[in-house]
C-alpha atoms as a PDB file:
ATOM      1  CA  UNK A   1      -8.567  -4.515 252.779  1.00  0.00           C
ATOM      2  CA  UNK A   2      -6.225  -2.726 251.047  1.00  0.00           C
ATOM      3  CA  UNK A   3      -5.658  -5.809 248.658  1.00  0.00           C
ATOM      4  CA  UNK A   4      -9.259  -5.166 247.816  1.00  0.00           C
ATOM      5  CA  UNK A   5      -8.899  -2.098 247.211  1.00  0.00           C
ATOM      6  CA  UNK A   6      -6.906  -2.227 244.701  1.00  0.00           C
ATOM      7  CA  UNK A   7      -8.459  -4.992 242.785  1.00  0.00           C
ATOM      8  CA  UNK A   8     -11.458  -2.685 242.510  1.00  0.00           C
ATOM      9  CA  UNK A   9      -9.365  -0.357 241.237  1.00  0.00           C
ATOM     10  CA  UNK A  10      -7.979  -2.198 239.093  1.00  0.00           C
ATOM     11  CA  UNK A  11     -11.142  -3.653 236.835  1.00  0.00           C
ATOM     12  CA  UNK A  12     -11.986   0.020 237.122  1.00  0.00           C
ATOM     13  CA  UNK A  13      -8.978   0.717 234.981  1.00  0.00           C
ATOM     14  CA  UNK A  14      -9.267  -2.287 232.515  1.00  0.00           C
ATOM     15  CA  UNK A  15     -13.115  -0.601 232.374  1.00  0.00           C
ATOM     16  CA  UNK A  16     -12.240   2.172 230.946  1.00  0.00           C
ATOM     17  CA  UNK A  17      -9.277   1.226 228.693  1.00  0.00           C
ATOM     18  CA  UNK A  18     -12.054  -0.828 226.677  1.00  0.00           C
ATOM     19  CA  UNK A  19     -13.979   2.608 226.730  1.00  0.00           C
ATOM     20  CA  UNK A  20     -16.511   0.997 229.051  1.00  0.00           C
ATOM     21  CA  UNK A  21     -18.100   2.461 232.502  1.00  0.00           C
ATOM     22  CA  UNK A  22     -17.591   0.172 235.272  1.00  0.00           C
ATOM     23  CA  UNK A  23     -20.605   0.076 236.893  1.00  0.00           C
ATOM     24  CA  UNK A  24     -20.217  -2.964 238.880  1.00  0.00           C
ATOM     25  CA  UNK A  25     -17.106  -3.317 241.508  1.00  0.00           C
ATOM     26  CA  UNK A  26     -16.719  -5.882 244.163  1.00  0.00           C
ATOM     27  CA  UNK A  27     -17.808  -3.950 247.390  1.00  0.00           C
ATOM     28  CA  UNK A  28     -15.144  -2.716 250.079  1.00  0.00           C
ATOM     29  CA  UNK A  29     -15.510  -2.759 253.078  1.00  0.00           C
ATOM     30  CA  UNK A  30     -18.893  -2.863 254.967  1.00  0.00           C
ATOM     31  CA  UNK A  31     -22.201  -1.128 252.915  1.00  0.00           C
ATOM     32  CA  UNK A  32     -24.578   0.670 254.628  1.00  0.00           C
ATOM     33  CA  UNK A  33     -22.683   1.764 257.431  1.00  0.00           C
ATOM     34  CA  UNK A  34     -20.754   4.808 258.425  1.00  0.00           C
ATOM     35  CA  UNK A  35     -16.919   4.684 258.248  1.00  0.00           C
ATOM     36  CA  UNK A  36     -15.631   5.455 261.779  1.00  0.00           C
ATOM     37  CA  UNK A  37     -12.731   3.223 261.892  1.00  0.00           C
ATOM     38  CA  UNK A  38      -9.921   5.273 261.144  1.00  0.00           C
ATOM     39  CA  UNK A  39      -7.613   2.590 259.603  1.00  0.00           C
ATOM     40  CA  UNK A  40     -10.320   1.593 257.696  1.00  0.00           C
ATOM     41  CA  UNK A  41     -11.246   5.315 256.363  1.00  0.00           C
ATOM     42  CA  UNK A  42      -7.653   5.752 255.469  1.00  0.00           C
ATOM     43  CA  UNK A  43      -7.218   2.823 253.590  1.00  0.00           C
ATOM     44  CA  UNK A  44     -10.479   3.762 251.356  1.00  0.00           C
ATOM     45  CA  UNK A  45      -9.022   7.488 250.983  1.00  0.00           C
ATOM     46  CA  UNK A  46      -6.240   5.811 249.468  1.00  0.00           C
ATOM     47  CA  UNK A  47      -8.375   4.008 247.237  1.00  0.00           C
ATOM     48  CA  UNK A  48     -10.657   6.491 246.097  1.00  0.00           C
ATOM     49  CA  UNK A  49      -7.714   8.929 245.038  1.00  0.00           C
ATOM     50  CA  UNK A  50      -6.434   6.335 243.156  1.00  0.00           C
ATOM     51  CA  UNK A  51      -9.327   5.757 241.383  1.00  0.00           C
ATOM     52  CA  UNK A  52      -9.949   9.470 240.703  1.00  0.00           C
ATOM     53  CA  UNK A  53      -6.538   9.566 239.294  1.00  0.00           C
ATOM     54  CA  UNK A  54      -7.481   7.192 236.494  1.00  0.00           C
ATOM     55  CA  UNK A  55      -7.358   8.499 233.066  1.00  0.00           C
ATOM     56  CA  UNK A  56     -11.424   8.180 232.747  1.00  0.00           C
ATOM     57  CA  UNK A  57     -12.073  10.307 235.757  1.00  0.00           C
ATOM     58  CA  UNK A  58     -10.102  13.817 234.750  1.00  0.00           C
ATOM     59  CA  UNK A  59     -12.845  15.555 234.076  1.00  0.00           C
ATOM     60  CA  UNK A  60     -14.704  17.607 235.908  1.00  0.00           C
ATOM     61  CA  UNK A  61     -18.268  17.345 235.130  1.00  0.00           C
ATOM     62  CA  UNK A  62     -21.307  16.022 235.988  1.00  0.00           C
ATOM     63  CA  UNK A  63     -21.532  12.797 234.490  1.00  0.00           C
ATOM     64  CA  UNK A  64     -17.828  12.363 235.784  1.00  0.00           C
ATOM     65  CA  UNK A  65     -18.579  12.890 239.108  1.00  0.00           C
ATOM     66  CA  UNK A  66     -22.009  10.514 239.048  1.00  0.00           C
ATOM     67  CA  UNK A  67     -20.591   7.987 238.091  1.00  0.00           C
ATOM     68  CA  UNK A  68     -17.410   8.513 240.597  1.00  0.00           C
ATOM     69  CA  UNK A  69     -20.284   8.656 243.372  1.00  0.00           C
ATOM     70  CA  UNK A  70     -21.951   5.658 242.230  1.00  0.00           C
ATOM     71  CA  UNK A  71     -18.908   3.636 241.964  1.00  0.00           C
ATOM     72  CA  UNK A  72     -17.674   4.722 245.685  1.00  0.00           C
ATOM     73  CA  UNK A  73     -20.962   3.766 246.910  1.00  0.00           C
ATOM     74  CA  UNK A  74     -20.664   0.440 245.256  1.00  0.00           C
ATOM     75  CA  UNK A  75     -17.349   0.036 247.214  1.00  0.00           C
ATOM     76  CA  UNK A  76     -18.421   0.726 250.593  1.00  0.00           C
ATOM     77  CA  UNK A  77     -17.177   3.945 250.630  1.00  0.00           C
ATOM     78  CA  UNK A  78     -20.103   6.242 251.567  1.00  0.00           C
ATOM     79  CA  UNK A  79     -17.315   9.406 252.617  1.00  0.00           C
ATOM     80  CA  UNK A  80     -16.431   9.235 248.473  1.00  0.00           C
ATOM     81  CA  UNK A  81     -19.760   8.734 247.398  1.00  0.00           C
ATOM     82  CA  UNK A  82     -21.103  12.144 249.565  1.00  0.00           C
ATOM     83  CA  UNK A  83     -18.167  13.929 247.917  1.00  0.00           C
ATOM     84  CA  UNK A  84     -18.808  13.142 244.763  1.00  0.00           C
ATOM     85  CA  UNK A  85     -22.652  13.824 244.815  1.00  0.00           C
ATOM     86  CA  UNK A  86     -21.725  17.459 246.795  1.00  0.00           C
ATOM     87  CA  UNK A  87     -19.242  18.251 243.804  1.00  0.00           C
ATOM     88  CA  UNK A  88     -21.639  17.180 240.941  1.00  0.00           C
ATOM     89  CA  UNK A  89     -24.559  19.423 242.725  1.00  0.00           C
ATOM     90  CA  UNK A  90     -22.020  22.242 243.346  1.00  0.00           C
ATOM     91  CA  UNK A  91     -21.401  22.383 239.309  1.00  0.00           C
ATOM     92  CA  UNK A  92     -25.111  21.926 238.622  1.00  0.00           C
ATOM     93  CA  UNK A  93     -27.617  22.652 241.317  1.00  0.00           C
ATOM     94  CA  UNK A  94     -30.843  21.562 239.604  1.00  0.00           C
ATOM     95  CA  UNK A  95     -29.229  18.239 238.733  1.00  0.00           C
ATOM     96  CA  UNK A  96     -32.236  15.919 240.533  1.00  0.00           C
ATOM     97  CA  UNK A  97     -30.796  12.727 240.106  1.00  0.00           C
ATOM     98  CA  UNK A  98     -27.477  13.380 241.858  1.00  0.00           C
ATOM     99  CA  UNK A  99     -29.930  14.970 245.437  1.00  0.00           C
ATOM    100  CA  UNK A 100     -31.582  11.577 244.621  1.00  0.00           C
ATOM    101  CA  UNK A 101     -28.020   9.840 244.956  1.00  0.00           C
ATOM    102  CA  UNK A 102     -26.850  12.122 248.087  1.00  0.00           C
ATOM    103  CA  UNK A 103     -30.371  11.368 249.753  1.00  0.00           C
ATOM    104  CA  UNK A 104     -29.483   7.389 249.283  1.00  0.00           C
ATOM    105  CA  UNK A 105     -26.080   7.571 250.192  1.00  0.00           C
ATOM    106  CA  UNK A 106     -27.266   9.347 253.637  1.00  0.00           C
ATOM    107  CA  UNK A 107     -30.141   6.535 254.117  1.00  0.00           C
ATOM    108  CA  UNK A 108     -26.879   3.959 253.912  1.00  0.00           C
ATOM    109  CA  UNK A 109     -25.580   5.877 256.756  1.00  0.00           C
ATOM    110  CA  UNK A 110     -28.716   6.051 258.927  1.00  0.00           C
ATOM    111  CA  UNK A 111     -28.072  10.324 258.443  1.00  0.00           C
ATOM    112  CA  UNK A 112     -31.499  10.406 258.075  1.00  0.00           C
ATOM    113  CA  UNK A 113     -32.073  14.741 258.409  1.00  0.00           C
ATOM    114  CA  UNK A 114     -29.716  15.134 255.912  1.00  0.00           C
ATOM    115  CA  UNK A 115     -31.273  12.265 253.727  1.00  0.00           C
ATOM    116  CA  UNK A 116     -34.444  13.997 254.152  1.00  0.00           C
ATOM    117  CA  UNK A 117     -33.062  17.448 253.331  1.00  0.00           C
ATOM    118  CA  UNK A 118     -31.354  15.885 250.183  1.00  0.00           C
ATOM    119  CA  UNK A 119     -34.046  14.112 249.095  1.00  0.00           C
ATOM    120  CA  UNK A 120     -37.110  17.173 249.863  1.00  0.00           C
ATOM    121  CA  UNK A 121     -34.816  19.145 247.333  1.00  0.00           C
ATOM    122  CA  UNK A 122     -34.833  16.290 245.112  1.00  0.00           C
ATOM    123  CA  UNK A 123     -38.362  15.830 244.588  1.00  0.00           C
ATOM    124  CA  UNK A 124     -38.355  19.548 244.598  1.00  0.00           C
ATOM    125  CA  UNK A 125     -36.524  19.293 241.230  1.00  0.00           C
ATOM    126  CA  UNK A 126     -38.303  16.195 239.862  1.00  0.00           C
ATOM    127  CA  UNK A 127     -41.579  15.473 241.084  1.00  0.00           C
ATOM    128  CA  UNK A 128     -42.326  12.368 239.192  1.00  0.00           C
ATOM    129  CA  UNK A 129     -39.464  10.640 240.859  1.00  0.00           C
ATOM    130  CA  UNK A 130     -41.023   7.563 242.396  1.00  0.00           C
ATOM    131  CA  UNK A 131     -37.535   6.484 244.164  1.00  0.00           C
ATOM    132  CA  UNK A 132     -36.535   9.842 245.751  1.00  0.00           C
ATOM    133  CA  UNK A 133     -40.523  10.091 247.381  1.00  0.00           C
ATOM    134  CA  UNK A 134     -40.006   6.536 248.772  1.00  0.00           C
ATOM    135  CA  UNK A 135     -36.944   7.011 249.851  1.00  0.00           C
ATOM    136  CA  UNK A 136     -38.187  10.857 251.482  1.00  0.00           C
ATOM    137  CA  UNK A 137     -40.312   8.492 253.350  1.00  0.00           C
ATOM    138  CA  UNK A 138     -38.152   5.826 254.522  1.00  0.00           C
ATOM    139  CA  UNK A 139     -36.243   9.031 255.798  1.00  0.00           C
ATOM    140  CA  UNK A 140     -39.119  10.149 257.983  1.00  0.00           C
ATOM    141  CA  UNK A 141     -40.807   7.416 259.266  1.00  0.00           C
ATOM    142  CA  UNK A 142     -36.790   6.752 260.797  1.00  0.00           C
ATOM    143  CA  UNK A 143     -37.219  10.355 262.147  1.00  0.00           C
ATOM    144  CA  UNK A 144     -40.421   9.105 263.571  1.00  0.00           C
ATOM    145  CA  UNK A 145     -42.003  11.528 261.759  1.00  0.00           C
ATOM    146  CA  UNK A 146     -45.247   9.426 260.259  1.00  0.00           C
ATOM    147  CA  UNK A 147     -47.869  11.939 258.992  1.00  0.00           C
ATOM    148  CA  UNK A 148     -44.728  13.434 256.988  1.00  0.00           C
ATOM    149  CA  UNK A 149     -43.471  10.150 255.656  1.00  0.00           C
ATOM    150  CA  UNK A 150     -47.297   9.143 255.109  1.00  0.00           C
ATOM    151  CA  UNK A 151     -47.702  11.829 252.455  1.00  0.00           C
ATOM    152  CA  UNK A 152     -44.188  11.429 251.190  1.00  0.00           C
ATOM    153  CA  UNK A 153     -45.349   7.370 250.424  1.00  0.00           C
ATOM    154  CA  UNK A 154     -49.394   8.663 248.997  1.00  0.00           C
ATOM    155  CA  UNK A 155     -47.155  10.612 246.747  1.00  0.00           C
ATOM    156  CA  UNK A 156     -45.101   7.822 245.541  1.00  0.00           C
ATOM    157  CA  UNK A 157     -47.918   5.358 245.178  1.00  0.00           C
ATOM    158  CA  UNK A 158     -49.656   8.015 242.776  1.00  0.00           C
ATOM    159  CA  UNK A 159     -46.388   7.362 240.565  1.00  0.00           C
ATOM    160  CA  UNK A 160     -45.380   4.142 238.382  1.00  0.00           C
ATOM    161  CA  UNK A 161     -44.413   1.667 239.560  1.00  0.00           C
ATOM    162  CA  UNK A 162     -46.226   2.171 242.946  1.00  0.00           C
ATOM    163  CA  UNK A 163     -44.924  -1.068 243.831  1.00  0.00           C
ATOM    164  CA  UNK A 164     -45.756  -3.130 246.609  1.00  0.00           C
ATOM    165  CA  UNK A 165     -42.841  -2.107 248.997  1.00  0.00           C
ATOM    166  CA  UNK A 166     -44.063   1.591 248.848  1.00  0.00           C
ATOM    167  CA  UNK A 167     -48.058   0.624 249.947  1.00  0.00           C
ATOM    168  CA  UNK A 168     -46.305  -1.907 252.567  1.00  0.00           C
ATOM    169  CA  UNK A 169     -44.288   0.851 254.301  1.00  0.00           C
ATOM    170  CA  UNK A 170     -47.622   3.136 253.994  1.00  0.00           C
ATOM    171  CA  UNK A 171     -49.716   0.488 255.843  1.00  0.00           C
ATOM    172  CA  UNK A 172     -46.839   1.149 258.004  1.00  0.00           C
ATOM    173  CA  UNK A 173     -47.631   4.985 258.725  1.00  0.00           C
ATOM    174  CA  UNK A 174     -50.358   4.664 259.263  1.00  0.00           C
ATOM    175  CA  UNK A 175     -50.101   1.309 262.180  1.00  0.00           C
ATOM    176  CA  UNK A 176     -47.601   4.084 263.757  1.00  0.00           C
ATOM    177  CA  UNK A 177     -50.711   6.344 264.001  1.00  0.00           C
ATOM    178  CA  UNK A 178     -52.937   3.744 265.169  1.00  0.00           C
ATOM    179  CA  UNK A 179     -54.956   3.953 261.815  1.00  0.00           C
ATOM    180  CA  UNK A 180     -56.215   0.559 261.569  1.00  0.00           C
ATOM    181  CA  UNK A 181     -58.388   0.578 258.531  1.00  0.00           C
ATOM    182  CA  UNK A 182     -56.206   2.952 256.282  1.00  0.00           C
ATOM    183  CA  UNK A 183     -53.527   0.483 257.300  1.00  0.00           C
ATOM    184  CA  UNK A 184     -54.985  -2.698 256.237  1.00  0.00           C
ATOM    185  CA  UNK A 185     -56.002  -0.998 252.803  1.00  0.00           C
ATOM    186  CA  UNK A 186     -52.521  -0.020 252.307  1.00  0.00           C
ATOM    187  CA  UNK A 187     -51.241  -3.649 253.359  1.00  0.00           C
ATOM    188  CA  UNK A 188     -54.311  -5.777 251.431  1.00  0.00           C
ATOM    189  CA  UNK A 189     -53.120  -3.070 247.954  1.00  0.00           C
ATOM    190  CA  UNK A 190     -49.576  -4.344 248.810  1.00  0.00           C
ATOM    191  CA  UNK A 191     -50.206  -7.974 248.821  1.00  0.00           C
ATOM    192  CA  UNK A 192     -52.833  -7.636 245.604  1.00  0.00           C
ATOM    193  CA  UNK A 193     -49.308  -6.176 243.847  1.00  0.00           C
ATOM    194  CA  UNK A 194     -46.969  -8.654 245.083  1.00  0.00           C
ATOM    195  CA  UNK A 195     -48.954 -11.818 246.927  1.00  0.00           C
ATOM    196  CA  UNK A 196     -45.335 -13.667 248.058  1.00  0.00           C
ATOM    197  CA  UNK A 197     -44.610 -10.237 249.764  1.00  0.00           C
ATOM    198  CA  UNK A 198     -44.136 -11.988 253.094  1.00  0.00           C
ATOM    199  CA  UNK A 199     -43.452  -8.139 254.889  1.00  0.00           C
ATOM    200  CA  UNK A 200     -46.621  -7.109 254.469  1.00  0.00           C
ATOM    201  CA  UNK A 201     -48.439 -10.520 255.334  1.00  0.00           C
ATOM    202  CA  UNK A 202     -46.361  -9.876 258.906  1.00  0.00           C
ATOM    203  CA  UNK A 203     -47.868  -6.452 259.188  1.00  0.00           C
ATOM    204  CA  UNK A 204     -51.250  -7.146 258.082  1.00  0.00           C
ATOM    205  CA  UNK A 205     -51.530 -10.011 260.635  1.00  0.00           C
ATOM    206  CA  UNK A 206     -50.351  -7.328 262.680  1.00  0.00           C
ATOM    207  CA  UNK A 207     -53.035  -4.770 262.217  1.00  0.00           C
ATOM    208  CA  UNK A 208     -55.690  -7.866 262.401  1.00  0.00           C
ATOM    209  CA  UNK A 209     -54.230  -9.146 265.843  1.00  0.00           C
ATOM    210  CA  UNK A 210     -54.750  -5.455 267.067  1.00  0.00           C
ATOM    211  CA  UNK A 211     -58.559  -5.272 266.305  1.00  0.00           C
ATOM    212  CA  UNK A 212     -59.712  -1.750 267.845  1.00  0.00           C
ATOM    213  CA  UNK A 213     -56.781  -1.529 270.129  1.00  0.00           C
ATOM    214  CA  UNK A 214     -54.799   1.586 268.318  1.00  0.00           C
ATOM    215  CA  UNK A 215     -52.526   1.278 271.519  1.00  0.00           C
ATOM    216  CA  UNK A 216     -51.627  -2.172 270.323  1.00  0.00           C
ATOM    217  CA  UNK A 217     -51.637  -0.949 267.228  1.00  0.00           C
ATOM    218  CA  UNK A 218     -49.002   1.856 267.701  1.00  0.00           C
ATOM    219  CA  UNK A 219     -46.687  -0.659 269.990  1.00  0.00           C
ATOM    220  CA  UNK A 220     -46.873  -3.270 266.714  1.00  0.00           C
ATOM    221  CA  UNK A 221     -45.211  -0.699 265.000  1.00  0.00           C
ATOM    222  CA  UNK A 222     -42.525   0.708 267.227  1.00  0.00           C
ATOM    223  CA  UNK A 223     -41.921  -3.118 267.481  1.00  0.00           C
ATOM    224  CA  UNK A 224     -41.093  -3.373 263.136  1.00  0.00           C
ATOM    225  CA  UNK A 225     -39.317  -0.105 263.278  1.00  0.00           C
ATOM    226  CA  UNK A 226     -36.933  -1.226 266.155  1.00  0.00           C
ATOM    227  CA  UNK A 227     -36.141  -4.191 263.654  1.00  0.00           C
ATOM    228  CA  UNK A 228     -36.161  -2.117 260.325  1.00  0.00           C
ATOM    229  CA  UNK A 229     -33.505   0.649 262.004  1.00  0.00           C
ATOM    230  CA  UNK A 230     -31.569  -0.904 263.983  1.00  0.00           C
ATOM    231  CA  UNK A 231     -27.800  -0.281 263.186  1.00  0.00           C
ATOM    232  CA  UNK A 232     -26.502  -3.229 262.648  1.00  0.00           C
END
């Protein structure tokens, strides 16, 4: 681990001695989880002090601290990341893209009130940002909050690129509310994006096998979420 570490550290110092930003580093550790082991945390603390000690990294601004966050997040090391994002917001508070980056960071570790807090002020800030609404309502549908994350995903599908995965996780909503027909138009705009999607073939067949049953509807759901948010 600590080998790792300091590999990652290391490209991250070649990076910037050729005046480049090192936006890709090997990951550490275990993404999208919390860090609870303590041998494990202390060995990334290590890490990230080292690489806030290199020369590229001294100041403290906004930009520094970005692209501090993104790099810790890259590593596996969500603790560095949060810092980072907090001290970037701290020095500018209307800074949209860095909520954006706290609200993802927080998704990572299934923190999903505090992702939802981050990203709400996000889109708060920057209202055309497709990623923050979908993410806002990844956050509450997680919370089990669907009529919330319903409107969070309309939102986002009102904004380019209103992708497939954003009218798939709608149809979604609304099978959790037993909405059958708004469901399969979500799903059938999904597929029309993206016809491979295979996700939203699953939850169309879904809706379909339900007929008028909302009950079987709703339980079709709960059965996907179990899957989608289950800490691994």
């Amino acid at each position: 681990m600590i080998f790792l570490c300091l590999v990652g550290i290391l490209r991250a110092n070649e990076a910037f001695t050729s005046q480049e930003i090192p936006l890709t580093i090997e990951p550490i550790g275990i993404t999208g989880t919390p860090v609870t082991n303590e041998r494990v945390e202390a060995g990334l603390g290590k890490a990230r002090e080292a690489l806030r000690a290199l020369p590229g990294f001294q100041t403290n601004d906004v930009p520094t601290h970005l692209r501090l966050a993104e790099i810790l997040s890259q590593q596996g090391d969500p603790n560095g990341a949060i810092e980072e994002y907090q001290a970037a917001i701290q020095l500018n508070p209307e800074m949209a893209g860095a909520f954006r980056g706290l609200g993802a960071v927080y998704i990572d570790t299934h923190e999903w009130e505090k992702a939802e807090q981050a990203l709400r002020k996000g889109v708060e800030l920057n209202p055309q940002d497709h990623q923050a609404w979908y993410w806002l309502g990844r956050s509450l549908i997680a919370q089990e909050h669907f009529h919330r994350a319903q409107e969070a995903l309309e939102t986002a599908t009102h904004i380019p690129p209103n992708d497939a995965e954003t009218f798939s996780d709608l149809g979604l909503t609304f099978m959790a509310q037993g909405h059958r027909h708004e469901a399969e138009t979500a799903l059938k705009n999904a597929i029309e994006r993206q016809p491979d999607f295979a996700e939203a073939h699953h939850r169309l067949e879904q809706v379909r096998a339900a007929r008028d049953n909302p009950h079987q509807l709703i339980q079709s759901a709960r059965n996907i979420l179990q899957t989608l948010f289950r800490r691994e």
